[in-house]
PDB file of N, CA and C in Angstrom:
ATOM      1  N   UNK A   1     108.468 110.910  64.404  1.00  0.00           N
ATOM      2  CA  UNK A   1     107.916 111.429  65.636  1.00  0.00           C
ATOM      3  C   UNK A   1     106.627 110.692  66.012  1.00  0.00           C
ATOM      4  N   UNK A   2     106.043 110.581  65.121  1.00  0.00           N
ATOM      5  CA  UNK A   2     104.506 109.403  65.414  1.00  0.00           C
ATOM      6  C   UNK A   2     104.988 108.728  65.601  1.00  0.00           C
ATOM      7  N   UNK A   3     105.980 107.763  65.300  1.00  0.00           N
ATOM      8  CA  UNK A   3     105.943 106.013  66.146  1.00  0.00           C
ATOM      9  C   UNK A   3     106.593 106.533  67.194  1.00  0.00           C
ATOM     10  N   UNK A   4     107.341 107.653  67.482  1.00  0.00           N
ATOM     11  CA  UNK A   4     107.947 107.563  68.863  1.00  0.00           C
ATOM     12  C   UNK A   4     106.431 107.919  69.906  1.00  0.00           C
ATOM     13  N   UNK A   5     106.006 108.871  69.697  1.00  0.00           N
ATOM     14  CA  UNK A   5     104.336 108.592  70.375  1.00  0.00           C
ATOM     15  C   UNK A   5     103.856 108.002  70.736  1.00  0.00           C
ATOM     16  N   UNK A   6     103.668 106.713  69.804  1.00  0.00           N
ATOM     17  CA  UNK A   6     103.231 105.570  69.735  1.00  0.00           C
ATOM     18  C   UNK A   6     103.657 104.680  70.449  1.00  0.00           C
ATOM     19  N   UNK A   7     104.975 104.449  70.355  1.00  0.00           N
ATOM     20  CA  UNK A   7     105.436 103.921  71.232  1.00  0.00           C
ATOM     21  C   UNK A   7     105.781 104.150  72.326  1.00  0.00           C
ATOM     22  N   UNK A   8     105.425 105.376  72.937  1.00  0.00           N
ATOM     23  CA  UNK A   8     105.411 106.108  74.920  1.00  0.00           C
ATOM     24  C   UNK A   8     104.090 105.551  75.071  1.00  0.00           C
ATOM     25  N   UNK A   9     103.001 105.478  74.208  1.00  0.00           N
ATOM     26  CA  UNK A   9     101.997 105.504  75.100  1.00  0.00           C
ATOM     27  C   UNK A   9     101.281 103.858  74.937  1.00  0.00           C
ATOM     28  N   UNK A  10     102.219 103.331  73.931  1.00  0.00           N
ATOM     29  CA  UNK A  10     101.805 101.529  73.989  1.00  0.00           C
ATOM     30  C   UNK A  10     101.654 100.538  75.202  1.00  0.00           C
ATOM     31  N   UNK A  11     101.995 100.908  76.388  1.00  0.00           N
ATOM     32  CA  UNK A  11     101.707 100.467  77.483  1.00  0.00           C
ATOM     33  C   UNK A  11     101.261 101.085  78.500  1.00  0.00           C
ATOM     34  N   UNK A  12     100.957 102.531  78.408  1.00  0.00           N
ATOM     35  CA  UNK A  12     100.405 103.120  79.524  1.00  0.00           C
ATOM     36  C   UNK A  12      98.158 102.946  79.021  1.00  0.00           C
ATOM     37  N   UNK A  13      97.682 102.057  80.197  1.00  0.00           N
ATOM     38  CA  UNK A  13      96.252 102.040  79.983  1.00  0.00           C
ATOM     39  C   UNK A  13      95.396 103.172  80.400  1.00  0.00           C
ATOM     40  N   UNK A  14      94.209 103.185  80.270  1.00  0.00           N
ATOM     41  CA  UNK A  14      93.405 104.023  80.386  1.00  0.00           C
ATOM     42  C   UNK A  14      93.168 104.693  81.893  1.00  0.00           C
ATOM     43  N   UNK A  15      92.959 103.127  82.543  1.00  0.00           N
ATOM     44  CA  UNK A  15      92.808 103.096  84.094  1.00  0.00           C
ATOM     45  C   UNK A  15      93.997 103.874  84.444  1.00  0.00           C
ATOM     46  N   UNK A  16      95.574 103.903  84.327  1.00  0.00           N
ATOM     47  CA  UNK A  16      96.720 104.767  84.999  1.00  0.00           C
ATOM     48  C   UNK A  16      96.757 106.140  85.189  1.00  0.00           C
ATOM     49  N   UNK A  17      95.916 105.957  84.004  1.00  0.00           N
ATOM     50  CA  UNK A  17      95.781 107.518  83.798  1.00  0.00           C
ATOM     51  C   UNK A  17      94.779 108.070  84.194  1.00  0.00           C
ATOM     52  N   UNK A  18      93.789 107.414  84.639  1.00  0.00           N
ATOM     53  CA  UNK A  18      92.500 108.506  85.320  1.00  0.00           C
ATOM     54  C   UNK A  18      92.508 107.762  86.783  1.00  0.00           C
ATOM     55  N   UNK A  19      93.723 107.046  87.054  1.00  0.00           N
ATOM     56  CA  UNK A  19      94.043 106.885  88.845  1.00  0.00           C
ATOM     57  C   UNK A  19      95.008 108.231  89.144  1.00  0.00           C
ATOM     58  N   UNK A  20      95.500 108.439  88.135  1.00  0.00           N
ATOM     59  CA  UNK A  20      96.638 109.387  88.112  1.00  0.00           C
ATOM     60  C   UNK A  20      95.601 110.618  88.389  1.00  0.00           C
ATOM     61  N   UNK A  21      95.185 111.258  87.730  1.00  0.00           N
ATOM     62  CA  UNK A  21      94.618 112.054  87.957  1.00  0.00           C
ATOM     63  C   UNK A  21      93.409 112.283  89.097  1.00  0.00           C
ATOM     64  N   UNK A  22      93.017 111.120  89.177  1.00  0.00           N
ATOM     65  CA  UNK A  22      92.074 111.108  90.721  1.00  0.00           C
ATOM     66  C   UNK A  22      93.306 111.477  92.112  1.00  0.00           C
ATOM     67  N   UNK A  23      94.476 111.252  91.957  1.00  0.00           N
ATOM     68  CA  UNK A  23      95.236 111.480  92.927  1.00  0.00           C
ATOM     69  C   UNK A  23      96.251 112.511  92.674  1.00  0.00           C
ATOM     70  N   UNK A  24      95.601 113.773  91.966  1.00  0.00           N
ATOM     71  CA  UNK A  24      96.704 114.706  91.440  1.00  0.00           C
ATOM     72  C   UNK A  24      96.252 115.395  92.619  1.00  0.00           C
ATOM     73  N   UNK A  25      97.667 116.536  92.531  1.00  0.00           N
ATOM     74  CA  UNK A  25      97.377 117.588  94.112  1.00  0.00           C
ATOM     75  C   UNK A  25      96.234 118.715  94.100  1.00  0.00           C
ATOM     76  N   UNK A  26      95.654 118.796  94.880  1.00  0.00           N
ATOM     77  CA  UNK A  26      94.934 119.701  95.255  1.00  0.00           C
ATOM     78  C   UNK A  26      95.013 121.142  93.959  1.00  0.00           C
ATOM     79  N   UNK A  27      94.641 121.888  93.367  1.00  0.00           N
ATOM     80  CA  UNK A  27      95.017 122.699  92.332  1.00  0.00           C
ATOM     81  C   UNK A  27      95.440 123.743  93.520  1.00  0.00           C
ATOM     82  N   UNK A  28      96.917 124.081  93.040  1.00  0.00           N
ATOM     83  CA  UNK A  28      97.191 125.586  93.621  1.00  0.00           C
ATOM     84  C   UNK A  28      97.236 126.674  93.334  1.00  0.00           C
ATOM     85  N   UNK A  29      97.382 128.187  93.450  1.00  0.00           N
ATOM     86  CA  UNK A  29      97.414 129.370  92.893  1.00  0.00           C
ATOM     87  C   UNK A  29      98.875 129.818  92.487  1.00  0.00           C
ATOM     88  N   UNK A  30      98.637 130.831  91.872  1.00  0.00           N
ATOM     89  CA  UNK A  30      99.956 130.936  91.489  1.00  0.00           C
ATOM     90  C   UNK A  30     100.453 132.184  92.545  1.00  0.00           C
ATOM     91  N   UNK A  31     101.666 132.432  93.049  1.00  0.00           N
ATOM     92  CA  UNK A  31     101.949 133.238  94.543  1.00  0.00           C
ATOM     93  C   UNK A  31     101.801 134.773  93.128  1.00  0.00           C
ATOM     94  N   UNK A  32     102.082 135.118  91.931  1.00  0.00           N
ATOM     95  CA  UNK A  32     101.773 136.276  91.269  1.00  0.00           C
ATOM     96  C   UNK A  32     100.462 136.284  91.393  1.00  0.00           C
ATOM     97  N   UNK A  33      99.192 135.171  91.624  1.00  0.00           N
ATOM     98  CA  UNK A  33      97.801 136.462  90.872  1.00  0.00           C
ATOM     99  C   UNK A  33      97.323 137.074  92.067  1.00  0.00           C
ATOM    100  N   UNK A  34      96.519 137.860  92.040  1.00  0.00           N
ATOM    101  CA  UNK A  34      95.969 139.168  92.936  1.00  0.00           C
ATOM    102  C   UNK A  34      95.037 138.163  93.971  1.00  0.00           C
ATOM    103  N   UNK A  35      94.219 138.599  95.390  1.00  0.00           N
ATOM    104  CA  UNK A  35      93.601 137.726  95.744  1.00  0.00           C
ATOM    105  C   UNK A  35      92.127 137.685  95.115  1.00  0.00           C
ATOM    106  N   UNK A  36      91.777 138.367  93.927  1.00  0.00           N
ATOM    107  CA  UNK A  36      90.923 138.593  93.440  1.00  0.00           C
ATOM    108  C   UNK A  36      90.744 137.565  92.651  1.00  0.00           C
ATOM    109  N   UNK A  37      91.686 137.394  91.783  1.00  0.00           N
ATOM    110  CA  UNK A  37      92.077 136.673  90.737  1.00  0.00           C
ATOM    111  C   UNK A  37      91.947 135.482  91.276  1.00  0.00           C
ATOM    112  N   UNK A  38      92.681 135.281  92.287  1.00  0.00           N
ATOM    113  CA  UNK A  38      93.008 133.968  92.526  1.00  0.00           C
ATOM    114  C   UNK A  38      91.176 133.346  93.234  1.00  0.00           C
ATOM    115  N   UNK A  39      90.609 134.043  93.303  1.00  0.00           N
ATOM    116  CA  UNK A  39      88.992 133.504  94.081  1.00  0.00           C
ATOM    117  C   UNK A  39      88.429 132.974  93.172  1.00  0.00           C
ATOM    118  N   UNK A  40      88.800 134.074  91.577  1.00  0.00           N
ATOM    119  CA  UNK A  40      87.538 133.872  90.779  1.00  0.00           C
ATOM    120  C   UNK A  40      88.588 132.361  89.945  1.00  0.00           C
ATOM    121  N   UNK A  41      89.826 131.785  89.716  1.00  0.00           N
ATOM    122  CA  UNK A  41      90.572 131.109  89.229  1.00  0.00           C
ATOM    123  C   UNK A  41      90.227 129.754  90.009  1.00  0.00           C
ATOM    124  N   UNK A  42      89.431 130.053  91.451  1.00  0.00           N
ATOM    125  CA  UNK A  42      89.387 128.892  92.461  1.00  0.00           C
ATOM    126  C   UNK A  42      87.924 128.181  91.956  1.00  0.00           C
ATOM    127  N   UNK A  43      87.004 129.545  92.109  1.00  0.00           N
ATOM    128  CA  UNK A  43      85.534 129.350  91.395  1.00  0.00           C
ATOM    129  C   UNK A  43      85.419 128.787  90.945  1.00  0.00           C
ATOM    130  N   UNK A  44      86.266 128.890  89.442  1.00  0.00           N
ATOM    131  CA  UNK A  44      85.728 128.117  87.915  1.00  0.00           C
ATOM    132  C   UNK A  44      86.671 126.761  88.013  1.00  0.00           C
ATOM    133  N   UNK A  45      87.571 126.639  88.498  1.00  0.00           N
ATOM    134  CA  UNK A  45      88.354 125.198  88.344  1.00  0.00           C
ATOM    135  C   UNK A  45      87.617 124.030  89.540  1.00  0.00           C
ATOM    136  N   UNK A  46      86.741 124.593  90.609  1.00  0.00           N
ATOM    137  CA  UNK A  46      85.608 123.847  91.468  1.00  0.00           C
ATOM    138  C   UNK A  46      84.568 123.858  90.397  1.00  0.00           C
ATOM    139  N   UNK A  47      83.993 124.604  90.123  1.00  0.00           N
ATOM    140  CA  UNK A  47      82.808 124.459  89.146  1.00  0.00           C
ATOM    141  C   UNK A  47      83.194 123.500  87.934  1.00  0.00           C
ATOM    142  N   UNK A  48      84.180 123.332  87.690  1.00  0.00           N
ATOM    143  CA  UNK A  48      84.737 122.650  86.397  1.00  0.00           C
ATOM    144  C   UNK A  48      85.010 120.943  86.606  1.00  0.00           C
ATOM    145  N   UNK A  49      85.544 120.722  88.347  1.00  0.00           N
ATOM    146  CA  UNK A  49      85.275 119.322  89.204  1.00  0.00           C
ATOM    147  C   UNK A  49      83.736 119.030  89.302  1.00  0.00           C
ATOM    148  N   UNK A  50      83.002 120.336  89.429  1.00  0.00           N
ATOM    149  CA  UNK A  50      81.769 119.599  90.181  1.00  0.00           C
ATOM    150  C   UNK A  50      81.206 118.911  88.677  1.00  0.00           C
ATOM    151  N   UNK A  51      81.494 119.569  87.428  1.00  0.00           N
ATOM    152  CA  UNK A  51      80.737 119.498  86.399  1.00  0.00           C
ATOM    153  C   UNK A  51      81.284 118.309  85.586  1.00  0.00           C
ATOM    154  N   UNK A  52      82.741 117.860  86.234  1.00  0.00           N
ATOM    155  CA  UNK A  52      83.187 116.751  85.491  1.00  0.00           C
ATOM    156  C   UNK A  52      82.558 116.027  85.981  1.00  0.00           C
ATOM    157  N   UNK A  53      82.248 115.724  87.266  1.00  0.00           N
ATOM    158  CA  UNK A  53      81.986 114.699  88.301  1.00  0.00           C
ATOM    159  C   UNK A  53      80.078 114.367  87.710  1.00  0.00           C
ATOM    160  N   UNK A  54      79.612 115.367  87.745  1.00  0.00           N
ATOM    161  CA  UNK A  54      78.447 115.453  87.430  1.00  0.00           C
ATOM    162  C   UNK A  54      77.683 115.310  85.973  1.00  0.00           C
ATOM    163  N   UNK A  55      78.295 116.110  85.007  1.00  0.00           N
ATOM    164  CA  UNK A  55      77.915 115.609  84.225  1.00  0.00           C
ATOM    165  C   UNK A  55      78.390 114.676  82.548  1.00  0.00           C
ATOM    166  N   UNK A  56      79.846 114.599  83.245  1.00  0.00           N
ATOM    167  CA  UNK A  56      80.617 113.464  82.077  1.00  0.00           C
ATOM    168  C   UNK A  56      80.179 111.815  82.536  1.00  0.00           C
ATOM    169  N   UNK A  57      79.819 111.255  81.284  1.00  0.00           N
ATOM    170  CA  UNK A  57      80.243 109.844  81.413  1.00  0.00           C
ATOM    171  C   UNK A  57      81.244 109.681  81.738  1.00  0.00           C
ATOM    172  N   UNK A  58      81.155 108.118  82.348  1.00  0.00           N
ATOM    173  CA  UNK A  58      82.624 107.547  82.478  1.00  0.00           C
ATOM    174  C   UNK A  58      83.271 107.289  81.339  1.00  0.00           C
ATOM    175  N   UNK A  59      82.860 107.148  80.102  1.00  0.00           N
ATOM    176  CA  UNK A  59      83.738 106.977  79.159  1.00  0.00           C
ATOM    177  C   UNK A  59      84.129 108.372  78.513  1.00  0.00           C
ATOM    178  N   UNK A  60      83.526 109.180  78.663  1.00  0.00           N
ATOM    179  CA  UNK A  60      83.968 110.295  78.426  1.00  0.00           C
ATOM    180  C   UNK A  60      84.990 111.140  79.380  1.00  0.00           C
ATOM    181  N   UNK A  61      84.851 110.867  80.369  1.00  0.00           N
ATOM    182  CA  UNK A  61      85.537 111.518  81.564  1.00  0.00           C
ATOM    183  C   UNK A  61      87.204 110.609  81.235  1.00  0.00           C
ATOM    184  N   UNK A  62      87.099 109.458  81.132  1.00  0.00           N
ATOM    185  CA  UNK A  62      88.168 108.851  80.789  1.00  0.00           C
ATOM    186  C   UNK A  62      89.179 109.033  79.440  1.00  0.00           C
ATOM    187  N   UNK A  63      88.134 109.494  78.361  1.00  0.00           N
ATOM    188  CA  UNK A  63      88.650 109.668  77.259  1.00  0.00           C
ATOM    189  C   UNK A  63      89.561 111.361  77.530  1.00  0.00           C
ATOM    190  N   UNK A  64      88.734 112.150  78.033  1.00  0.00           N
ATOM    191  CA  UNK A  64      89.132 113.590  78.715  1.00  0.00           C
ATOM    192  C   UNK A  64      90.412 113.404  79.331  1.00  0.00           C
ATOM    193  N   UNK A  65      90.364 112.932  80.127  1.00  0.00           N
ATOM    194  CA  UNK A  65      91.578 112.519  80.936  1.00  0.00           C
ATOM    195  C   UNK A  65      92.866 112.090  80.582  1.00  0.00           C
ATOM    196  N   UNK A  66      92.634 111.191  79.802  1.00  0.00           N
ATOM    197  CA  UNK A  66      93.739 110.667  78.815  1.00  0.00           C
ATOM    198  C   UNK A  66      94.125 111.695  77.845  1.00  0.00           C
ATOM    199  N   UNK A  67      93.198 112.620  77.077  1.00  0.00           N
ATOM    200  CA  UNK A  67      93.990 113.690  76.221  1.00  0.00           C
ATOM    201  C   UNK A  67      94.107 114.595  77.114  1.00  0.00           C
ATOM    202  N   UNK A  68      94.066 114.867  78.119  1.00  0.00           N
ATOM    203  CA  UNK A  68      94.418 115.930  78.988  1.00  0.00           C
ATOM    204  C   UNK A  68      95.744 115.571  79.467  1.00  0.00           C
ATOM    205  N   UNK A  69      95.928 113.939  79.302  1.00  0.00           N
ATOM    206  CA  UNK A  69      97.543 113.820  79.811  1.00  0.00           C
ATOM    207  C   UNK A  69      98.389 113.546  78.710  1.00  0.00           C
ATOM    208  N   UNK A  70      97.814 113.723  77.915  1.00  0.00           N
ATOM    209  CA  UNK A  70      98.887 113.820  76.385  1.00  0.00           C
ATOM    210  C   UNK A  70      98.682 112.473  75.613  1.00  0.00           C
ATOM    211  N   UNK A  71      97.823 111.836  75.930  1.00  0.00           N
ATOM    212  CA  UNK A  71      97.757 110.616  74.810  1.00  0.00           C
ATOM    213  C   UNK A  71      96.878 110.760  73.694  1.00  0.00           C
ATOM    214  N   UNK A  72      97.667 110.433  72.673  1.00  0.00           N
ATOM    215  CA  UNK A  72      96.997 110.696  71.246  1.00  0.00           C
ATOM    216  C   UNK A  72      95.633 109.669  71.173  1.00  0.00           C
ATOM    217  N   UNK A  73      94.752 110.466  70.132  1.00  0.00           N
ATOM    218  CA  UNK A  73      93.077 109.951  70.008  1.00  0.00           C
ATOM    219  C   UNK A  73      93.568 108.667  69.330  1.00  0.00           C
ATOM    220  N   UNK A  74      94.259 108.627  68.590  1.00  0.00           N
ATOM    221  CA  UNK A  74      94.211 107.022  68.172  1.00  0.00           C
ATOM    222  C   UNK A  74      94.806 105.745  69.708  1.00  0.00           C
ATOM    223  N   UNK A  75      95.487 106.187  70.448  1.00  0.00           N
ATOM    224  CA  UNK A  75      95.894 105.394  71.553  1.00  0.00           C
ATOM    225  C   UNK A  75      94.527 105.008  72.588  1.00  0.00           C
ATOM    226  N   UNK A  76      94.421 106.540  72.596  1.00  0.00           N
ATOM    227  CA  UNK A  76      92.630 106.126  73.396  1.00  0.00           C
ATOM    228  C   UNK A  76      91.789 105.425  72.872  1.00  0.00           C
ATOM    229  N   UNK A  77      91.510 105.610  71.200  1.00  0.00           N
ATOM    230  CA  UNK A  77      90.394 104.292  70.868  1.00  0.00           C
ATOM    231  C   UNK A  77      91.288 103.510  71.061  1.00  0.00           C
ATOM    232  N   UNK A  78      92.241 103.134  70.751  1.00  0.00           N
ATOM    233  CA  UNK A  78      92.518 101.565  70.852  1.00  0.00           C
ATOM    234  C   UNK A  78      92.365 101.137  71.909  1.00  0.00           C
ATOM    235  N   UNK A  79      92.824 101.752  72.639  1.00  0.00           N
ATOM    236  CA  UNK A  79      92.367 101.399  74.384  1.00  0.00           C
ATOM    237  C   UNK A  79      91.103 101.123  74.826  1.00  0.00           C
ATOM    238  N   UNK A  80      89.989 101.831  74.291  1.00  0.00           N
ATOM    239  CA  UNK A  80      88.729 101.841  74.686  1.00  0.00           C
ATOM    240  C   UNK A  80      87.677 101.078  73.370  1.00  0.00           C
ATOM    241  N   UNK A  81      88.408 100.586  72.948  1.00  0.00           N
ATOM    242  CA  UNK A  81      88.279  99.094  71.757  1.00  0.00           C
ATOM    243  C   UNK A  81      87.127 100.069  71.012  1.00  0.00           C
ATOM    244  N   UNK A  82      87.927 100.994  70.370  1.00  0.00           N
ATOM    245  CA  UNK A  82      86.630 102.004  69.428  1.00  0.00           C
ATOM    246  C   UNK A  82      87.600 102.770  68.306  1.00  0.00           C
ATOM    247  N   UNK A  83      87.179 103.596  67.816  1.00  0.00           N
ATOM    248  CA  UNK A  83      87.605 104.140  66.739  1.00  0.00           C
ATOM    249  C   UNK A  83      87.661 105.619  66.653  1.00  0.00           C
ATOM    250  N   UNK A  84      88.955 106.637  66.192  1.00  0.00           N
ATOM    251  CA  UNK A  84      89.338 107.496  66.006  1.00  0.00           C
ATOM    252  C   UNK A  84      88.266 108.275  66.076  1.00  0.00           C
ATOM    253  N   UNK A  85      86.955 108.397  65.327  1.00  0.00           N
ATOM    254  CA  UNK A  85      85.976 109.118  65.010  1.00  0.00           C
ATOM    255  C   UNK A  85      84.910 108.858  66.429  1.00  0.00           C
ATOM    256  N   UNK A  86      84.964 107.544  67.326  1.00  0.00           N
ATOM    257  CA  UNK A  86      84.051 107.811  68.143  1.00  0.00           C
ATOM    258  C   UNK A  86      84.494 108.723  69.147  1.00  0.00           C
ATOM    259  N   UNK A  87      86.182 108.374  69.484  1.00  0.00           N
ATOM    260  CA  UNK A  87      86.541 109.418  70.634  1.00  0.00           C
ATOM    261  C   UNK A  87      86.471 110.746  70.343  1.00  0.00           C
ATOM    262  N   UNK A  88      86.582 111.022  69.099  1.00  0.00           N
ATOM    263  CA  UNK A  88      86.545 112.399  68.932  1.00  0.00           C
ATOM    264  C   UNK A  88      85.349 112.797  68.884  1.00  0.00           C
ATOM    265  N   UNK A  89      83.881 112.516  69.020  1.00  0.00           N
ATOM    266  CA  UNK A  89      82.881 112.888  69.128  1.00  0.00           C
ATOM    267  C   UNK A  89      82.658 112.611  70.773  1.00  0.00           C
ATOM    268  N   UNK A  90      83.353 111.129  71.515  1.00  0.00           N
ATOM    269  CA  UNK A  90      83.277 111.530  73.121  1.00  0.00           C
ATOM    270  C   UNK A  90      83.636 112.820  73.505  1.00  0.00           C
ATOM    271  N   UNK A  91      85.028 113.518  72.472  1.00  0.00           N
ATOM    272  CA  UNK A  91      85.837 114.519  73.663  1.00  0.00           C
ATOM    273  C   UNK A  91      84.898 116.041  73.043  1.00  0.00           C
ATOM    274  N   UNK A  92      83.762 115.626  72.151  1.00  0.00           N
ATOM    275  CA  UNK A  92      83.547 117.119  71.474  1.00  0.00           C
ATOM    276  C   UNK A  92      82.155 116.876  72.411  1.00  0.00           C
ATOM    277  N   UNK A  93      81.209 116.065  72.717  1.00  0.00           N
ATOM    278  CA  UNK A  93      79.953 115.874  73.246  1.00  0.00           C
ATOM    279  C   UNK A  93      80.534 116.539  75.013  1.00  0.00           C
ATOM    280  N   UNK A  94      82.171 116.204  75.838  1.00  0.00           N
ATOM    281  CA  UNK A  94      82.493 116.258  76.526  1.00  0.00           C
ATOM    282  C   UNK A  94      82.564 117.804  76.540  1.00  0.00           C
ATOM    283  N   UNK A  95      83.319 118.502  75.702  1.00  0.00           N
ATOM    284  CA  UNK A  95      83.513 119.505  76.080  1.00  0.00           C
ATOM    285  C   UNK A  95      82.476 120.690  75.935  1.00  0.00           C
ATOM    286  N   UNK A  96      81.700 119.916  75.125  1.00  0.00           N
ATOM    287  CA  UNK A  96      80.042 120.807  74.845  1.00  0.00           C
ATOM    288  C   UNK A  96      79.090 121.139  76.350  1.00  0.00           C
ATOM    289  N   UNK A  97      79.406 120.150  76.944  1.00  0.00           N
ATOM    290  CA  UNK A  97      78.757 119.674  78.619  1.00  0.00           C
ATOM    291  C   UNK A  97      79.584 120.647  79.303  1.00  0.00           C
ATOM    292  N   UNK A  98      80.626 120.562  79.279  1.00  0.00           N
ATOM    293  CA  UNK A  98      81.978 121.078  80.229  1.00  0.00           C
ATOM    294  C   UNK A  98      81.250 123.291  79.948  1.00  0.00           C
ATOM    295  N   UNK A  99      81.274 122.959  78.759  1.00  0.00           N
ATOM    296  CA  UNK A  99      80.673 124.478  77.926  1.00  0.00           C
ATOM    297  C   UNK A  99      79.423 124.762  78.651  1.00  0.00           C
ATOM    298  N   UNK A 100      78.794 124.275  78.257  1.00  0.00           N
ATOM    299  CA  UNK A 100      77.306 124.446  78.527  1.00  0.00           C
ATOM    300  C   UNK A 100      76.844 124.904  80.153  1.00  0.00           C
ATOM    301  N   UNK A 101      77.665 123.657  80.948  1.00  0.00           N
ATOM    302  CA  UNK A 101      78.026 123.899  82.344  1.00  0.00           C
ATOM    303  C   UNK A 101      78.352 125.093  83.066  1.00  0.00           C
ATOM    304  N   UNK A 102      79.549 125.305  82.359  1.00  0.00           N
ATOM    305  CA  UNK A 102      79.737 126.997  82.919  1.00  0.00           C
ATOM    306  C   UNK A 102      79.138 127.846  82.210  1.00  0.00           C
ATOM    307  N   UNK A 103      78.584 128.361  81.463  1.00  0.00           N
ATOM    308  CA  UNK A 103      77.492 128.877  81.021  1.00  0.00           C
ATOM    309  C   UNK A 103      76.566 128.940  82.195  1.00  0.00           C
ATOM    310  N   UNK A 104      75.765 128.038  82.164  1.00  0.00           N
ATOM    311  CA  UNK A 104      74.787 127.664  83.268  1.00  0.00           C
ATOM    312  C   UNK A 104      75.256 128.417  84.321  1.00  0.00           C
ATOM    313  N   UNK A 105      76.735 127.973  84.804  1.00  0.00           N
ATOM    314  CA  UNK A 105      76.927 128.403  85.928  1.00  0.00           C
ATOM    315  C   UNK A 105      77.478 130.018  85.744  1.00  0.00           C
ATOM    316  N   UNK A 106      77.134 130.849  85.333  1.00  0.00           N
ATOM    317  CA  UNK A 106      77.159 132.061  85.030  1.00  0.00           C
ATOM    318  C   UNK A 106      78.875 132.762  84.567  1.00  0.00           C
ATOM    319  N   UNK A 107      79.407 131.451  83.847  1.00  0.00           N
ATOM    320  CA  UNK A 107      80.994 132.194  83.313  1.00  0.00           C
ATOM    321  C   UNK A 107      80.611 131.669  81.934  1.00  0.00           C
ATOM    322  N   UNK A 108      80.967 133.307  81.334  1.00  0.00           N
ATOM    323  CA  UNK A 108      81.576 133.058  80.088  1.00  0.00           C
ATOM    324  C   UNK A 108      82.715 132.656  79.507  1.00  0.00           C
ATOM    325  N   UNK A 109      82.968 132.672  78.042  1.00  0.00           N
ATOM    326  CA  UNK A 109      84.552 132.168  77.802  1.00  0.00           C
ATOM    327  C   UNK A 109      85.169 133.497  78.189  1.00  0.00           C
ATOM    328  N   UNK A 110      85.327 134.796  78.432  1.00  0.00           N
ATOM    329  CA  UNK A 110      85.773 135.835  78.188  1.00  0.00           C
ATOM    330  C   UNK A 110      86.170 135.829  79.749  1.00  0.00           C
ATOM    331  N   UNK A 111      85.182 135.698  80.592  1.00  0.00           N
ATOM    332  CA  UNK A 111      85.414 135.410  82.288  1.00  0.00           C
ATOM    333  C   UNK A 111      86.705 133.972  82.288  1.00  0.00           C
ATOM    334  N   UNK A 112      86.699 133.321  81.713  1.00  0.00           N
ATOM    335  CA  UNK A 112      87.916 132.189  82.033  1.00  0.00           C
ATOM    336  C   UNK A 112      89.006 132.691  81.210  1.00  0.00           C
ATOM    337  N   UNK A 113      88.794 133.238  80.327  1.00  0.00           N
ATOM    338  CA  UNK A 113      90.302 133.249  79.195  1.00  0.00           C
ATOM    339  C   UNK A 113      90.772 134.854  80.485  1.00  0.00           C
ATOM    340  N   UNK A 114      90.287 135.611  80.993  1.00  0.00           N
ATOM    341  CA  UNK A 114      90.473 136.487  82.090  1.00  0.00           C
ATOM    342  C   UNK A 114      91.249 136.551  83.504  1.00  0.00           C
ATOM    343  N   UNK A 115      90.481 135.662  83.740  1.00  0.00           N
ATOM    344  CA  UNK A 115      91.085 135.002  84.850  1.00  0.00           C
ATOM    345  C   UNK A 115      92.520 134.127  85.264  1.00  0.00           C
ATOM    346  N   UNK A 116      92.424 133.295  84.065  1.00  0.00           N
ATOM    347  CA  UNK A 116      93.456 133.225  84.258  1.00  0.00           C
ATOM    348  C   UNK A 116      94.397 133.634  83.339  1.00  0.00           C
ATOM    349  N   UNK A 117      94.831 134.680  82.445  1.00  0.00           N
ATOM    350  CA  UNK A 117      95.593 135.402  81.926  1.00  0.00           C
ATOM    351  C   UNK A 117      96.674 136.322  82.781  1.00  0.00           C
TER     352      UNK A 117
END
């Protein structure tokens, strides 16, 4: 199962994948949640753009991106000519920011695991 991995993601680069995602659709709601739900689900996934935009590096935002579309941490360092242990401290420094962010911005984890449940 690892070399088959390995081998889906041996030619897809870094850049495809965070063009890909710069041109994903608009996020939609789901026609089940309440219109309540669906405000506070709109809230935190804008707050969550403004905070990528704002406060990820580009190499971090890229590394994000790529495990957000399913490529394994060893494909991303290789891609980003680094090593297993640096991306995984990009995607933990990343999601500490991403954390910290909504915090700041007055949601807890208990307000997101909520919302959208």
């Amino acid at each position: 199962m690892s070399a088959l991995r390995r081998t889906r993601w041996q030619d897809v680069s870094l850049e495809s994948m965070t063009a890909a995602m710069e041109g994903a659709p608009a996020w939609d709601r789901d026609d089940t949640t309440r219109p309540a739900q669906h405000a506070e689900q709109h809230a935190i996934v804008e707050t969550l753009r403004r905070l990528i935009d704002e406060a990820l590096t580009d190499k971090q935002w890229m590394a994000l991106t790529a495990a957000l579309g399913g490529m394994p941490v060893e494909a991303i360092a290789r891609r980003m000519d680094s090593n297993v242990n640096a991306v995984y401290k990009l995607l933990h420094d990343a999601r500490q920011r991403l954390k910290h962010g909504l915090a700041t911005a007055g949601y807890t984890a208990a307000d997101v695991q909520s919302a959208f449940a």
